[in-house]
Structure formats: structure tokens, C-alpha cells
N, C-alpha and C. Protein backbone atom coordinates (compact mmCIF):
# COMPACT_ATOMS: atom_id res chain seq x y z
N UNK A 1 13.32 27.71 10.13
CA UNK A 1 12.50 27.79 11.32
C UNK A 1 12.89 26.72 12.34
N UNK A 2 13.16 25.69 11.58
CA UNK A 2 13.40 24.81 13.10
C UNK A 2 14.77 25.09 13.39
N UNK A 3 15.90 25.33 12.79
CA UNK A 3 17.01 25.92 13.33
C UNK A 3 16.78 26.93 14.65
N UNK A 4 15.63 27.97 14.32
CA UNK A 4 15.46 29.13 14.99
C UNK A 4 14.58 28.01 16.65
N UNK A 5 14.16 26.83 16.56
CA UNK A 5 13.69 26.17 17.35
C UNK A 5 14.53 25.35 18.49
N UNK A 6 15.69 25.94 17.96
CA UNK A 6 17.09 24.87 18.73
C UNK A 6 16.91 23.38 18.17
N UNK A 7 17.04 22.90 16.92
CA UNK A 7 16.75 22.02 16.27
C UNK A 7 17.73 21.43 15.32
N UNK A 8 19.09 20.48 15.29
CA UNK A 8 20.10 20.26 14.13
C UNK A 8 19.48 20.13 13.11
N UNK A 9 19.29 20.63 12.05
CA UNK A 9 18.75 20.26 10.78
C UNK A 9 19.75 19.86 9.66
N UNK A 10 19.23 18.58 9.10
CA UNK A 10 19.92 17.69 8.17
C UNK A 10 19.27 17.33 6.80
N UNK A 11 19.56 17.84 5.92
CA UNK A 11 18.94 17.33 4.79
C UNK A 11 19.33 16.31 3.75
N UNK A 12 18.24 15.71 2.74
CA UNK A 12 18.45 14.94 2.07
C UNK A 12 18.32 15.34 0.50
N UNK A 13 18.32 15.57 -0.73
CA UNK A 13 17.99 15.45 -2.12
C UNK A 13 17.39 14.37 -2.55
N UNK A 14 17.30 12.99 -1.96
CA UNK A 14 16.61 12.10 -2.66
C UNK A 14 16.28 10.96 -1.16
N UNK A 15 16.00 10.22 -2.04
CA UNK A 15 15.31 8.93 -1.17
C UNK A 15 16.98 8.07 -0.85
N UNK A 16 17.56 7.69 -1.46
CA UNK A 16 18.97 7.31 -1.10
C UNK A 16 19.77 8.16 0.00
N UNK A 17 19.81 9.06 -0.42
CA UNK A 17 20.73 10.41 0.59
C UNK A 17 20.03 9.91 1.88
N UNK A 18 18.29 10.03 2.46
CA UNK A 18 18.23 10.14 3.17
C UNK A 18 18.51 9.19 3.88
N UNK A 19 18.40 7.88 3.11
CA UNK A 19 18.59 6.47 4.16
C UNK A 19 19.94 6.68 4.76
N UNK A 20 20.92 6.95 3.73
CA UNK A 20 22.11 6.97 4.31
C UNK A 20 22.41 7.75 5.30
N UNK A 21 22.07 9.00 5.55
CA UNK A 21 21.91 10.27 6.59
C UNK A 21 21.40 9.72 7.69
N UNK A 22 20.40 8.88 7.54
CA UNK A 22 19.14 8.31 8.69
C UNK A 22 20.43 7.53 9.50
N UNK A 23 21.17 7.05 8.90
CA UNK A 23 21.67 5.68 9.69
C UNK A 23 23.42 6.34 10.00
N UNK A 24 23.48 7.30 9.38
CA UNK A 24 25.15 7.83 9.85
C UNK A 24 24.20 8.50 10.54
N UNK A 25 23.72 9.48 10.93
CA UNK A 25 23.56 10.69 11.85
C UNK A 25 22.66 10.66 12.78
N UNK A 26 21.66 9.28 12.78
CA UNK A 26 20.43 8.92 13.53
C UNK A 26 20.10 9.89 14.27
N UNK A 27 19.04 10.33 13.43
CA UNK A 27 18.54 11.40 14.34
C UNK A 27 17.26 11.17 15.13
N UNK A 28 16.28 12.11 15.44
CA UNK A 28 15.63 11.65 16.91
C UNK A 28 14.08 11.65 15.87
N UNK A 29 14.06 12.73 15.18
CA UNK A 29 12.89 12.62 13.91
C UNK A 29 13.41 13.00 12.43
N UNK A 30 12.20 12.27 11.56
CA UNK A 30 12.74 12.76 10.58
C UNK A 30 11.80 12.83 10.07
N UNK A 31 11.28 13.92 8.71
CA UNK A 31 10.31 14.46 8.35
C UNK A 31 10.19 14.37 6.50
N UNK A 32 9.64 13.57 6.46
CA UNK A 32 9.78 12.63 5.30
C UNK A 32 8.75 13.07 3.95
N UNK A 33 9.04 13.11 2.94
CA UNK A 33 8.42 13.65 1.83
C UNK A 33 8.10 12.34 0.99
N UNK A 34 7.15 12.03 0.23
CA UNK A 34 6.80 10.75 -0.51
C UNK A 34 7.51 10.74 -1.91
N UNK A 35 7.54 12.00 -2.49
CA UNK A 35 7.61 12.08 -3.75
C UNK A 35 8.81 12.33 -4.10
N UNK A 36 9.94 11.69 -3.78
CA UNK A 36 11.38 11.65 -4.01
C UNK A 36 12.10 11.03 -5.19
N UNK A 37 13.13 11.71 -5.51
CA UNK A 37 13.89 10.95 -6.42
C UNK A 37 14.77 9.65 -6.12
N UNK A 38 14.85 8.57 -6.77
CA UNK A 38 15.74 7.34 -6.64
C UNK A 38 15.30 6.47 -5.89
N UNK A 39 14.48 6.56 -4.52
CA UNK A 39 13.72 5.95 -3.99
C UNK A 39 12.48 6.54 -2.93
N UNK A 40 11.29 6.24 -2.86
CA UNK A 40 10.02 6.99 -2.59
C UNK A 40 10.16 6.88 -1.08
N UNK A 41 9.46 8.32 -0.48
CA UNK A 41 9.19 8.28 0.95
C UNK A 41 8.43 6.77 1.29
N UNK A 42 7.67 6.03 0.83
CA UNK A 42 7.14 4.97 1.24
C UNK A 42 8.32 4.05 1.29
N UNK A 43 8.75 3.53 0.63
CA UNK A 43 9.74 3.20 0.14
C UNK A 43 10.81 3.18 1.33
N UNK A 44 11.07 4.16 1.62
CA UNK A 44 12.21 5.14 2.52
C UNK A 44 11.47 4.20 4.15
N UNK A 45 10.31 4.99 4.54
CA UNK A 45 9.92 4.56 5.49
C UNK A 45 10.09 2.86 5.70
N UNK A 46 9.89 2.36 4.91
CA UNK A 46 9.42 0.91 4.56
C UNK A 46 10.95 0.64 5.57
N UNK A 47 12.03 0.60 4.65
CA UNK A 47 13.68 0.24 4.85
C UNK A 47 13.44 0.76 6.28
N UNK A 48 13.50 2.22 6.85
CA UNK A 48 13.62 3.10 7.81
C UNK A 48 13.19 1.59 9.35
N UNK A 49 11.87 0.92 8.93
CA UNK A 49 11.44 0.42 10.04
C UNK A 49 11.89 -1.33 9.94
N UNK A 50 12.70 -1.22 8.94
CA UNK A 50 13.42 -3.00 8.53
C UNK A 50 15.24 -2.63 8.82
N UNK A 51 15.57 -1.17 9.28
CA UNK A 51 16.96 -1.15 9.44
C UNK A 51 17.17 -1.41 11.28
N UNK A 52 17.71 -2.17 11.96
CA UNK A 52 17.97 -2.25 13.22
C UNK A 52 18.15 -0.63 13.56
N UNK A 53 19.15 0.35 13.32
CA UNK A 53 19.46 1.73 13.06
C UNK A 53 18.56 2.80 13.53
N UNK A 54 17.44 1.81 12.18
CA UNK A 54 16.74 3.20 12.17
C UNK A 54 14.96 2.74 12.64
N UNK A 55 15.09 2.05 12.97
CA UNK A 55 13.55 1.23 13.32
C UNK A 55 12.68 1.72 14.39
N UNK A 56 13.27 2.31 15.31
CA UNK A 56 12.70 3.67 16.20
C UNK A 56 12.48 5.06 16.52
N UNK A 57 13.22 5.15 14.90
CA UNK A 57 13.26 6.52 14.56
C UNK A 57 11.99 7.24 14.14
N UNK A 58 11.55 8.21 15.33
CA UNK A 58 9.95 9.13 15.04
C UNK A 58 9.99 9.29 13.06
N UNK A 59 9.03 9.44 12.68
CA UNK A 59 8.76 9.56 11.29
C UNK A 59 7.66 10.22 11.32
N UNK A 60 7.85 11.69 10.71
CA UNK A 60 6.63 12.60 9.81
C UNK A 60 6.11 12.49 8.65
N UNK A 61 5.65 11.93 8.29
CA UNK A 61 5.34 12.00 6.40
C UNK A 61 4.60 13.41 6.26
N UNK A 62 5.12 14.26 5.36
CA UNK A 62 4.69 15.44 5.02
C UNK A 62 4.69 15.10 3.14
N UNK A 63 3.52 15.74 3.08
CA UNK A 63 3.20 14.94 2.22
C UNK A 63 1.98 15.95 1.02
N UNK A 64 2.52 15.91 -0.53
CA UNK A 64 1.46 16.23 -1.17
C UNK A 64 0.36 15.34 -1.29
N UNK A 65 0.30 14.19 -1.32
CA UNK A 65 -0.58 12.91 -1.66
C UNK A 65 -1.59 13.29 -0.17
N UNK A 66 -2.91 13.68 -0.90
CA UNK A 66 -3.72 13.51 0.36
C UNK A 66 -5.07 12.86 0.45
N UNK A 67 -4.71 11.60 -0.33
CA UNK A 67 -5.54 10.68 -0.72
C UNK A 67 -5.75 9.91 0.50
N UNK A 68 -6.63 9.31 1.21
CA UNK A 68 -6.92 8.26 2.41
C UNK A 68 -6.07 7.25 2.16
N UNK A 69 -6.06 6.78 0.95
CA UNK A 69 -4.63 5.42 1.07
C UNK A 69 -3.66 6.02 1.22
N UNK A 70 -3.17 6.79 0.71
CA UNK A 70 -2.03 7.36 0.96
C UNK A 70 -1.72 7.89 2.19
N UNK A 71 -2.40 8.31 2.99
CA UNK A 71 -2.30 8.87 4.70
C UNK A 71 -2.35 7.24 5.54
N UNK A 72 -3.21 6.44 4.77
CA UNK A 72 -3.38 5.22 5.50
C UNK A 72 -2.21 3.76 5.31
N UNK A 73 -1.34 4.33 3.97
CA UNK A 73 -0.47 3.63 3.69
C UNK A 73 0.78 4.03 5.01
N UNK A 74 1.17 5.34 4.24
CA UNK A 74 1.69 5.91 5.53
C UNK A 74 2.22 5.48 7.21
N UNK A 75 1.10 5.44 7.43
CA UNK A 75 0.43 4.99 8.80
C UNK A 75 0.78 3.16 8.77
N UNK A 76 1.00 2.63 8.17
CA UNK A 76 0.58 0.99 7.66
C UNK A 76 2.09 0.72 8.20
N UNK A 77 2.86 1.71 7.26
CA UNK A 77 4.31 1.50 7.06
C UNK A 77 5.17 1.94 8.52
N UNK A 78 4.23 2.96 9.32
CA UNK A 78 4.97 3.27 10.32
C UNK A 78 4.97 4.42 10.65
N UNK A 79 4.35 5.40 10.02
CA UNK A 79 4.95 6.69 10.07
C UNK A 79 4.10 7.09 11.55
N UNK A 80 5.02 7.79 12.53
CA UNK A 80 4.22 8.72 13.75
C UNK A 80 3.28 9.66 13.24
N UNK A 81 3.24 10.55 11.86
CA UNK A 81 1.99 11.11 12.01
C UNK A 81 2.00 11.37 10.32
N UNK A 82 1.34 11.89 9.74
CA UNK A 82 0.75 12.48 8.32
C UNK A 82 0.91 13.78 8.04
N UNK A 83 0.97 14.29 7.43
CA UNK A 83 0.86 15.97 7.21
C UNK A 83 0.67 15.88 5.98
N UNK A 84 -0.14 16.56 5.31
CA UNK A 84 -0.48 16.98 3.92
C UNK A 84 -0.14 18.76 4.00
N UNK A 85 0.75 18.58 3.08
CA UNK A 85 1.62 19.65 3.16
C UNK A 85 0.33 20.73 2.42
N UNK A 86 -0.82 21.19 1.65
CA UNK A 86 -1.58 22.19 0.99
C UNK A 86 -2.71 22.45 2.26
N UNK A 87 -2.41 21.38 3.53
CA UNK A 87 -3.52 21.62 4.74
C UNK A 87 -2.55 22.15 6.07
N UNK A 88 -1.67 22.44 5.82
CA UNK A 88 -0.53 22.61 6.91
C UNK A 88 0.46 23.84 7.02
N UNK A 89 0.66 24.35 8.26
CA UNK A 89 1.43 25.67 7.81
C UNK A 89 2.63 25.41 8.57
N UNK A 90 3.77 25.77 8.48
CA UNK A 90 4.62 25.94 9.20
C UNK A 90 4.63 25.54 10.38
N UNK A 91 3.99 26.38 11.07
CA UNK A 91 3.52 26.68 12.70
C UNK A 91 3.22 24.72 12.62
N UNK A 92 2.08 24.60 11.82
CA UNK A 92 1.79 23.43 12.43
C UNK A 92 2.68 22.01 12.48
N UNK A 93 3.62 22.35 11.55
CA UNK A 93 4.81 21.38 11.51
C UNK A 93 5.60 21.46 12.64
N UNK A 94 6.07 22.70 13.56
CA UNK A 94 6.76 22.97 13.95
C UNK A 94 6.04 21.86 15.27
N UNK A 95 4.92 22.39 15.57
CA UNK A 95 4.16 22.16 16.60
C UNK A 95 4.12 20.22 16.24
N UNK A 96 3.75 19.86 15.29
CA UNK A 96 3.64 17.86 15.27
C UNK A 96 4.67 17.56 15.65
N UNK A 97 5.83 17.95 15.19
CA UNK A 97 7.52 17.61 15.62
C UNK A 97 7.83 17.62 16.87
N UNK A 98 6.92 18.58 17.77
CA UNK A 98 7.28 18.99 18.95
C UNK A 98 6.28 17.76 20.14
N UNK A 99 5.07 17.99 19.07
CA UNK A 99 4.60 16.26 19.68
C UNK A 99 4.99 15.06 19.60
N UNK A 100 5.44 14.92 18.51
CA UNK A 100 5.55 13.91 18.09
C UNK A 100 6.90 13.30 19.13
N UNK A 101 7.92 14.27 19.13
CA UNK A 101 9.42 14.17 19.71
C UNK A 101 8.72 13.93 21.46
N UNK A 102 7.45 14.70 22.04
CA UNK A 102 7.41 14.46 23.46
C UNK A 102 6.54 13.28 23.33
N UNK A 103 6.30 12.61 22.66
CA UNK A 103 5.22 11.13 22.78
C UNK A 103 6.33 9.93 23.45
N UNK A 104 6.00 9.14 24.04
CA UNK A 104 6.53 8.07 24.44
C UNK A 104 7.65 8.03 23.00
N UNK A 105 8.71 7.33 23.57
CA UNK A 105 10.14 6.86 22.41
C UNK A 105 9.36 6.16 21.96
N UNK A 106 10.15 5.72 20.66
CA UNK A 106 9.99 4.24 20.14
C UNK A 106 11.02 3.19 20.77
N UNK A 107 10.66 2.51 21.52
CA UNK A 107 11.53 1.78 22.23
C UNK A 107 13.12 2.04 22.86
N UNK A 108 12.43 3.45 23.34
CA UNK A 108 13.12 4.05 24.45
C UNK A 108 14.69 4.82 24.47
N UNK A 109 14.58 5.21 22.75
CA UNK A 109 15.54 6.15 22.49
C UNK A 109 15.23 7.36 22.74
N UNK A 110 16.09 7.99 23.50
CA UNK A 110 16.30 8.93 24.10
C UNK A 110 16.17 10.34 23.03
N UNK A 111 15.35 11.55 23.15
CA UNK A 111 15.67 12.58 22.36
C UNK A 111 16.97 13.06 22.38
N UNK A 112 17.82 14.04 20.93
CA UNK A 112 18.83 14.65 20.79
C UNK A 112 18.49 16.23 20.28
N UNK A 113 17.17 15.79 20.16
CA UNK A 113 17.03 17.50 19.18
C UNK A 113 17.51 17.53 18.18
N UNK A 114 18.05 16.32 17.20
CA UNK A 114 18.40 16.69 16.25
C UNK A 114 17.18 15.97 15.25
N UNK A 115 16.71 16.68 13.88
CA UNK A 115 15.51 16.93 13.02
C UNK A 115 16.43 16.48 11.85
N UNK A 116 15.59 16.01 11.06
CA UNK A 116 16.02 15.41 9.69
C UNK A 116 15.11 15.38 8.82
């Protein structure tokens, strides 16, 4: 779907893959899962906002954990918005990404349209 959105889409298999992806391919968002192998979306985010690279890079946490700490950890660490993936459809991902990407930069990096 976000292909069909005019959107580069880049994926990861684990919490490692993605850091490395984040910082070769810097993309404009990236849409982040908690429950990863080798190292955790928290985890991920954490590095994401301690890498010069990648420290303005929009961040989705999509997310099974839909515990208040966990949306509030989230949020602690950096993330632009929350999604609990069993309250969320498609459509509505498509649509946060699309906010999220028109909200003020994070210190004034420019959009590419490219999704991660």
C-alpha cells in the first residue's frame, strides 16, 4: 500500500538491519515495531535519537504493546506518534505517515518520500 502511495519502501528483519538501513538510506520516516529480534524497537528508537544520522528522523512506533507505559515509553524515547497495531487499520497508518511526514521537520530535514 504505501508503494501504491508513491512511497520508497525499505525493510528491516530485525532491530540491527534496521539501524543499519536507518543510517545508509536515511529515510524521511520510519515505522517501527517494538518486538524485534537482536535488538528492540525501544531500543532501536533509543540509538535512532543518540545517532547524529538519524536523530531527526520522523518515528512511528506501531506497535502490539498497548499498555500506557508502553505508548508513554515510546513517546519518552522520541517517537512522533504510537499506533497499536489490534486498534489500527491500514487506512489509518497510511493517513499518520502522511501527518506525521507534513508536521514541522525535525530540525529541518527536508521530506524524500522515502518510508522505512
Amino acid at each position: 500500500r504505501f508503494v501504491a502511495e508513491n512511497f520508497k519502501v525499505i525493510t528491516a528483519d530485525d532491530g540491527e538491519q534496521a539501524l543499519s538501513a536507518a543510517i545508509k538510506e536515511g529515510p524521511d520516516i520510519i515505522i517501527l515495531d517494538i518486538m524485534m529480534p537482536k535488538i528492540s524497537g525501544f531500543d532501536v528508537l533509543d540509538i535512532l535519537r543518540d545517532t547524529p544520522e538519524t536523530k531527526n528522523t520522523k518515528v512511528i512506533v506501531m506497535s502490539a504493546l498497548s499498555q500506557e507505559s508502553d505508548i508513554q515509553k515510546g513517546k519518552e524515547l522520541g517517537a512522533d506518534a504510537y499506533l497499536v497495531k489490534s486498534q489500527t487499520t491500514l487506512s489509518d497508518v497510511i493517513q499518520k505517515t502522511k501527518d506525521v511526514l507534513a508536521a514541522p521537520p525535525r530540525e529541518g530535514k527536508a521530506p524524500q518520500n522515502k518510508t522505512f
